[in-house]
N, C-alpha and C. Protein backbone atom coordinates (compact mmCIF):
# COMPACT_ATOMS: atom_id res chain seq x y z
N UNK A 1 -4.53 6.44 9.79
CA UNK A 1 -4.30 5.45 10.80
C UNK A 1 -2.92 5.70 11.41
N UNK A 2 -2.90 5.76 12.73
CA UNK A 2 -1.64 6.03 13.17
C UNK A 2 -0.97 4.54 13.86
N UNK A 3 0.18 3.95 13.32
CA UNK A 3 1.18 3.35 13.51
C UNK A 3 2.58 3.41 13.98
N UNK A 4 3.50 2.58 14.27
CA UNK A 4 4.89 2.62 14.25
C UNK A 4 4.72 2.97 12.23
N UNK A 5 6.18 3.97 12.38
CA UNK A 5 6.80 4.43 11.15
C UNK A 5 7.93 3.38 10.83
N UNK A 6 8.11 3.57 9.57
CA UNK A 6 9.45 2.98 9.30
C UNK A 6 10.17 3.59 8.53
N UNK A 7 11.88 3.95 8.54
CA UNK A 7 12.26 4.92 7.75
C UNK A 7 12.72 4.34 6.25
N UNK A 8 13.51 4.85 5.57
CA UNK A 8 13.79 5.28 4.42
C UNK A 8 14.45 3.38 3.95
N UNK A 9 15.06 3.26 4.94
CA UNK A 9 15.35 1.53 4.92
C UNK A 9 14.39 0.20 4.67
N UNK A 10 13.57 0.64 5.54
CA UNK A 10 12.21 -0.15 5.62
C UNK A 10 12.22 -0.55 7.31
N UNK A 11 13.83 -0.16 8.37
CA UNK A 11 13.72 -0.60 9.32
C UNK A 11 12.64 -0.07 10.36
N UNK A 12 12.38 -0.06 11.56
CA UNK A 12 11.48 0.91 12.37
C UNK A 12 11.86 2.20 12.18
N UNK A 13 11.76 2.95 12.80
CA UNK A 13 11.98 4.52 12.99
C UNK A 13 11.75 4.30 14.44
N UNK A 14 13.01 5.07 14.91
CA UNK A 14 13.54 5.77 16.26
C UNK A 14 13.92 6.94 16.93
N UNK A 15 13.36 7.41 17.38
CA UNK A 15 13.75 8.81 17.58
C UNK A 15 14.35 8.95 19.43
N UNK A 16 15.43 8.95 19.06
CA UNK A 16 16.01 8.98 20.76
C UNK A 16 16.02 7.44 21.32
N UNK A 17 15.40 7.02 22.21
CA UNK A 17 15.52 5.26 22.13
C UNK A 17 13.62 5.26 22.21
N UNK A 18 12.76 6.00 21.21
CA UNK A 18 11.50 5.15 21.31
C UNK A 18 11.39 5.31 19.96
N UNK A 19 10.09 4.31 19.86
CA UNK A 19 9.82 3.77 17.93
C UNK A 19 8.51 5.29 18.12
N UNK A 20 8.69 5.49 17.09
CA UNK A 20 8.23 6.72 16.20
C UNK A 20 6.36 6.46 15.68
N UNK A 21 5.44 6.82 16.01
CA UNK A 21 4.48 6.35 15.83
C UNK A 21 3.86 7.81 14.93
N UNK A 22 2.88 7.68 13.85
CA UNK A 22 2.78 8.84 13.07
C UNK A 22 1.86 8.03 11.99
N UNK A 23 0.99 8.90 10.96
CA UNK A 23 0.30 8.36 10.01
C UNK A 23 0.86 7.31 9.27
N UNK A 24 0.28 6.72 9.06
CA UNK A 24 0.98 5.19 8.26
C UNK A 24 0.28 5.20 7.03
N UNK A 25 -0.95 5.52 6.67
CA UNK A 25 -1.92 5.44 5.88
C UNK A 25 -0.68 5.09 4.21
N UNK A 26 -0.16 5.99 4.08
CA UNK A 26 0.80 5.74 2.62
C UNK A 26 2.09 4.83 2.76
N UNK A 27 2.20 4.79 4.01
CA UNK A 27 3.01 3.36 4.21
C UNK A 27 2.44 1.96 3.85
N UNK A 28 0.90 1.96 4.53
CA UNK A 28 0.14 0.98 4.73
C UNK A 28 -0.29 0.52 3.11
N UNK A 29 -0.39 1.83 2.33
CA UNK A 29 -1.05 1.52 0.45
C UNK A 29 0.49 1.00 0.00
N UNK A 30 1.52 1.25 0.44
CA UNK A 30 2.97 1.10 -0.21
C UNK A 30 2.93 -0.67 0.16
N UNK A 31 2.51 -0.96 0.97
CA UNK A 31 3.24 -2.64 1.23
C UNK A 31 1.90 -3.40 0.75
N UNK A 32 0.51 -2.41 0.85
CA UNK A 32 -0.42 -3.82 0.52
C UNK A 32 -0.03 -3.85 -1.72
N UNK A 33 0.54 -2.82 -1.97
CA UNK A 33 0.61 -2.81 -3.50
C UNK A 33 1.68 -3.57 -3.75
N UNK A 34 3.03 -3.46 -2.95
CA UNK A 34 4.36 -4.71 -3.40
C UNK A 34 3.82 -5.74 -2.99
N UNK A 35 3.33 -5.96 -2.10
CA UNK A 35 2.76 -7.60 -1.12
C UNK A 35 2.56 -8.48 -1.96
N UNK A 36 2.98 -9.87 -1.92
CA UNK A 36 2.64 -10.77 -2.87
C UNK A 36 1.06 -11.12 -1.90
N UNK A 37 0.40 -12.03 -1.97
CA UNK A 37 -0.70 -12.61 -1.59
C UNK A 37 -0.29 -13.93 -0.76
N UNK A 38 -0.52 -13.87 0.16
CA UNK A 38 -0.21 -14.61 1.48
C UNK A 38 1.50 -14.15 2.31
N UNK A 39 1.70 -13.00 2.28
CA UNK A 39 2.84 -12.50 2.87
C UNK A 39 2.85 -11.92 4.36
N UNK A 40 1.37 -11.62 4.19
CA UNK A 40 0.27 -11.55 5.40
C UNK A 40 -0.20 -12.17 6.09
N UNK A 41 0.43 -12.80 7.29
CA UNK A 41 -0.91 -14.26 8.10
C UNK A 41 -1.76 -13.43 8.56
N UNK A 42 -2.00 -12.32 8.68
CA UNK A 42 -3.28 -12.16 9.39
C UNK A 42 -4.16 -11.42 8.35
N UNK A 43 -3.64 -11.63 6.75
CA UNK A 43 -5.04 -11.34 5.81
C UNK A 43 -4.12 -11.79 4.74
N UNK A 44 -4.00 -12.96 4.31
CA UNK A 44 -3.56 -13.92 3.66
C UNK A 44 -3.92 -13.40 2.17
N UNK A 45 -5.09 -13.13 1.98
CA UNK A 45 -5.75 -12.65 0.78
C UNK A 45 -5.17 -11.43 -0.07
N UNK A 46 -4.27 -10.59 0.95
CA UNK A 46 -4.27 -9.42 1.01
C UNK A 46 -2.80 -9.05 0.09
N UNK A 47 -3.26 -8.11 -0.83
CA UNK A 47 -1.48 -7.74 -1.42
C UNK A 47 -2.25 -7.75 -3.00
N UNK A 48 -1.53 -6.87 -3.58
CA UNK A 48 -1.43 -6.21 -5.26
C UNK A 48 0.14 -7.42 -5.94
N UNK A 49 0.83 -7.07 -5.38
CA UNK A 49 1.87 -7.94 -6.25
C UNK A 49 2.63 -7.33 -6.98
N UNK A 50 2.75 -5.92 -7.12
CA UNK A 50 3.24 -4.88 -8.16
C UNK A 50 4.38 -5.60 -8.96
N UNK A 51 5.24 -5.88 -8.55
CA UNK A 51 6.24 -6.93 -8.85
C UNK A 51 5.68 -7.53 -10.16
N UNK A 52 4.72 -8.21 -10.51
CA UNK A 52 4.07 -9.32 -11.08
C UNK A 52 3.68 -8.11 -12.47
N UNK A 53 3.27 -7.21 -12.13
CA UNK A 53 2.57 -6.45 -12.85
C UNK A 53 3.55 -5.38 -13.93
N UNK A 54 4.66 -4.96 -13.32
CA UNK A 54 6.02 -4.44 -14.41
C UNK A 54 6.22 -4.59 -15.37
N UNK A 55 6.34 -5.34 -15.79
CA UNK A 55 6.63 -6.32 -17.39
C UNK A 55 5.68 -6.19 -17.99
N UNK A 56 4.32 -5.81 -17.83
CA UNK A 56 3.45 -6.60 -18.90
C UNK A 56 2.80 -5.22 -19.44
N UNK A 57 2.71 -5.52 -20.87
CA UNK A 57 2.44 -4.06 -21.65
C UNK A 57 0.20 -3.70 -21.52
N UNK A 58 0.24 -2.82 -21.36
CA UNK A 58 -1.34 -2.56 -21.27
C UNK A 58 -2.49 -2.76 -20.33
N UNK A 59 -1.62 -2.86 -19.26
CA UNK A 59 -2.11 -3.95 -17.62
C UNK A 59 -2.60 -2.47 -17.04
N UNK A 60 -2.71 -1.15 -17.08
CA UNK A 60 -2.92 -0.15 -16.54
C UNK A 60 -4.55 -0.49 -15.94
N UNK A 61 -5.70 -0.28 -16.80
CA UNK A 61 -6.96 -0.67 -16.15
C UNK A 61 -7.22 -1.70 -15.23
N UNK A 62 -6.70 -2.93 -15.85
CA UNK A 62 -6.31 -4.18 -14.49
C UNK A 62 -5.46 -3.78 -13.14
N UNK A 63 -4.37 -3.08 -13.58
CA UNK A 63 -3.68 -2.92 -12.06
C UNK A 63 -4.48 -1.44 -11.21
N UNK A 64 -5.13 -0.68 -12.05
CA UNK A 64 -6.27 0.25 -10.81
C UNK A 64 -6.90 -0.51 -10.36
N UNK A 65 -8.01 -1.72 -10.94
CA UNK A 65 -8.81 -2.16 -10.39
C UNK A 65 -8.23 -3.05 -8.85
N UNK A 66 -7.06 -3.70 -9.62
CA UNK A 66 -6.60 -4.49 -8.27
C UNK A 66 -6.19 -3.66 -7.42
N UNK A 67 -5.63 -2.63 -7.47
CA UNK A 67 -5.01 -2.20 -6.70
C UNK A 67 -6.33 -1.31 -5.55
N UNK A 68 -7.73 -0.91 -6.54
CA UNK A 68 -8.47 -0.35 -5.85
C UNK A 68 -9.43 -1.56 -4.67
N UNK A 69 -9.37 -2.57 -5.16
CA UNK A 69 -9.86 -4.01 -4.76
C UNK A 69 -8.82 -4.07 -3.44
N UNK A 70 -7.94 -4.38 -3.08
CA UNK A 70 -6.76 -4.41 -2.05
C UNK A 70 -6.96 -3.45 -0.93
N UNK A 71 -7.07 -2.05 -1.47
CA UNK A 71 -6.42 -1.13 -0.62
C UNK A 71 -8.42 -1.45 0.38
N UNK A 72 -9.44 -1.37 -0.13
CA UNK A 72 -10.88 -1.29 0.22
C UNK A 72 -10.93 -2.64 0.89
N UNK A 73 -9.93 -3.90 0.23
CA UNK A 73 -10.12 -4.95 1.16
C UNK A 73 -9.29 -5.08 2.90
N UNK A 74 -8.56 -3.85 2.50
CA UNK A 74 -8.12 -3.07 4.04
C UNK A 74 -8.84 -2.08 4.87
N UNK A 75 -10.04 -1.64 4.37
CA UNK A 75 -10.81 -1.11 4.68
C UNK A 75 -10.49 -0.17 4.26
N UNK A 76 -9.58 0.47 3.12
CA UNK A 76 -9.84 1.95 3.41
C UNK A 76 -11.62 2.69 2.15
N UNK A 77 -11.19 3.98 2.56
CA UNK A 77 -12.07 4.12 1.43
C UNK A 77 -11.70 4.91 0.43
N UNK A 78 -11.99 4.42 -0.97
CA UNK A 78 -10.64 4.95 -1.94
C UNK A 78 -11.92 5.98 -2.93
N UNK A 79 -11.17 6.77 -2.84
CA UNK A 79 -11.88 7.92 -3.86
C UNK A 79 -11.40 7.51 -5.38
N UNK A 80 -10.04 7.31 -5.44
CA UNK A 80 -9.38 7.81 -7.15
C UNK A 80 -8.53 6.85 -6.41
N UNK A 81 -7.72 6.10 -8.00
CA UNK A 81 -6.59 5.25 -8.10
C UNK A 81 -6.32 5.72 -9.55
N UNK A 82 -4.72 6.38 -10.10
CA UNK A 82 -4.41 6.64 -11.53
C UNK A 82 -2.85 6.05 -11.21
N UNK A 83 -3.26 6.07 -12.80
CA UNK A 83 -1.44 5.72 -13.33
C UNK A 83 -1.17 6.27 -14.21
N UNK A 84 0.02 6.90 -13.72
CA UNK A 84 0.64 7.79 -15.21
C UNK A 84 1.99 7.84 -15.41
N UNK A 85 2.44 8.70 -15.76
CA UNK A 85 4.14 8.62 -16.21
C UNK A 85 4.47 8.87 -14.93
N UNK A 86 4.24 9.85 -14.19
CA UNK A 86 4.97 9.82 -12.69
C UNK A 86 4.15 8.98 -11.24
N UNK A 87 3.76 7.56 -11.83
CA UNK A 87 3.63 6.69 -10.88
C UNK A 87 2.13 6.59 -10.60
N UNK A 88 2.28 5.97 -9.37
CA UNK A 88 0.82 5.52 -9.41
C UNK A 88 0.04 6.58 -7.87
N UNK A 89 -1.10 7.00 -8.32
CA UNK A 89 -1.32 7.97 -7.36
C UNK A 89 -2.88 7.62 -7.25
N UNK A 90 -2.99 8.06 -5.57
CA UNK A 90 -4.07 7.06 -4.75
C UNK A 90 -4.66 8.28 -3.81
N UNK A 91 -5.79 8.33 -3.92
CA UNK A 91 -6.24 9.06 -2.70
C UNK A 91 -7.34 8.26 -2.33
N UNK A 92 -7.14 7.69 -0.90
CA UNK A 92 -7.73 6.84 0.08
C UNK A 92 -7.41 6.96 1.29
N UNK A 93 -8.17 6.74 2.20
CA UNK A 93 -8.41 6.91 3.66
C UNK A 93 -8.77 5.72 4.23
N UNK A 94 -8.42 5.84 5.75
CA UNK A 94 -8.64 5.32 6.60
C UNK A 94 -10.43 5.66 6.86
N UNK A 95 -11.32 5.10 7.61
CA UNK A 95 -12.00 5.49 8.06
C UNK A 95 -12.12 6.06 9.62
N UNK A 96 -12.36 7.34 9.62
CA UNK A 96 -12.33 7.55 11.24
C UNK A 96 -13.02 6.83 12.37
């Protein structure tokens, strides 16, 4: 899905004086997984909460499922969701 970018800050991205438009798709899995649930007015429902989920010992099967539940309730379509020692890794798409 192509969007405005945002850089390393979280502010827009600018390149010269216009906003930067480019795949968003791993931007888009990055905010619906921190998102609390209603941070979104226009999909209220929408958000993982990762935040919520840190602390708690053995939550790995629960947080794929949610997290695979979220990203599909954005429409994408998710092949694989894992978690391992180097983070959480997602391969999902947009639909064309």
């Amino acid at each position: 899905m192509t969007d405005f970018t945002l850089d390393d800050s979280g502010d827009l991205k600018i390149l010269g004086n216009n906003l930067v438009a480019a795949d968003s798709t791993l931007q888009h899995q990055a905010d619906i997984i921190w998102s609390e649930k209603s941070w979104w007015h226009f999909a209220p429902a929408l958000g993982v909460g990762l935040q919520q989920w840190l602390n708690e010992s053995g939550t790995s099967p629960g947080l794929v499922r949610v997290i695979r539940q979220e990203l599909e309730r954005d429409g994408m379509n998710v092949e694989t969701v894992g978690i391992g020692d180097d983070g959480i890794k997602i391969n999902a798409t947009y639909p064309e």
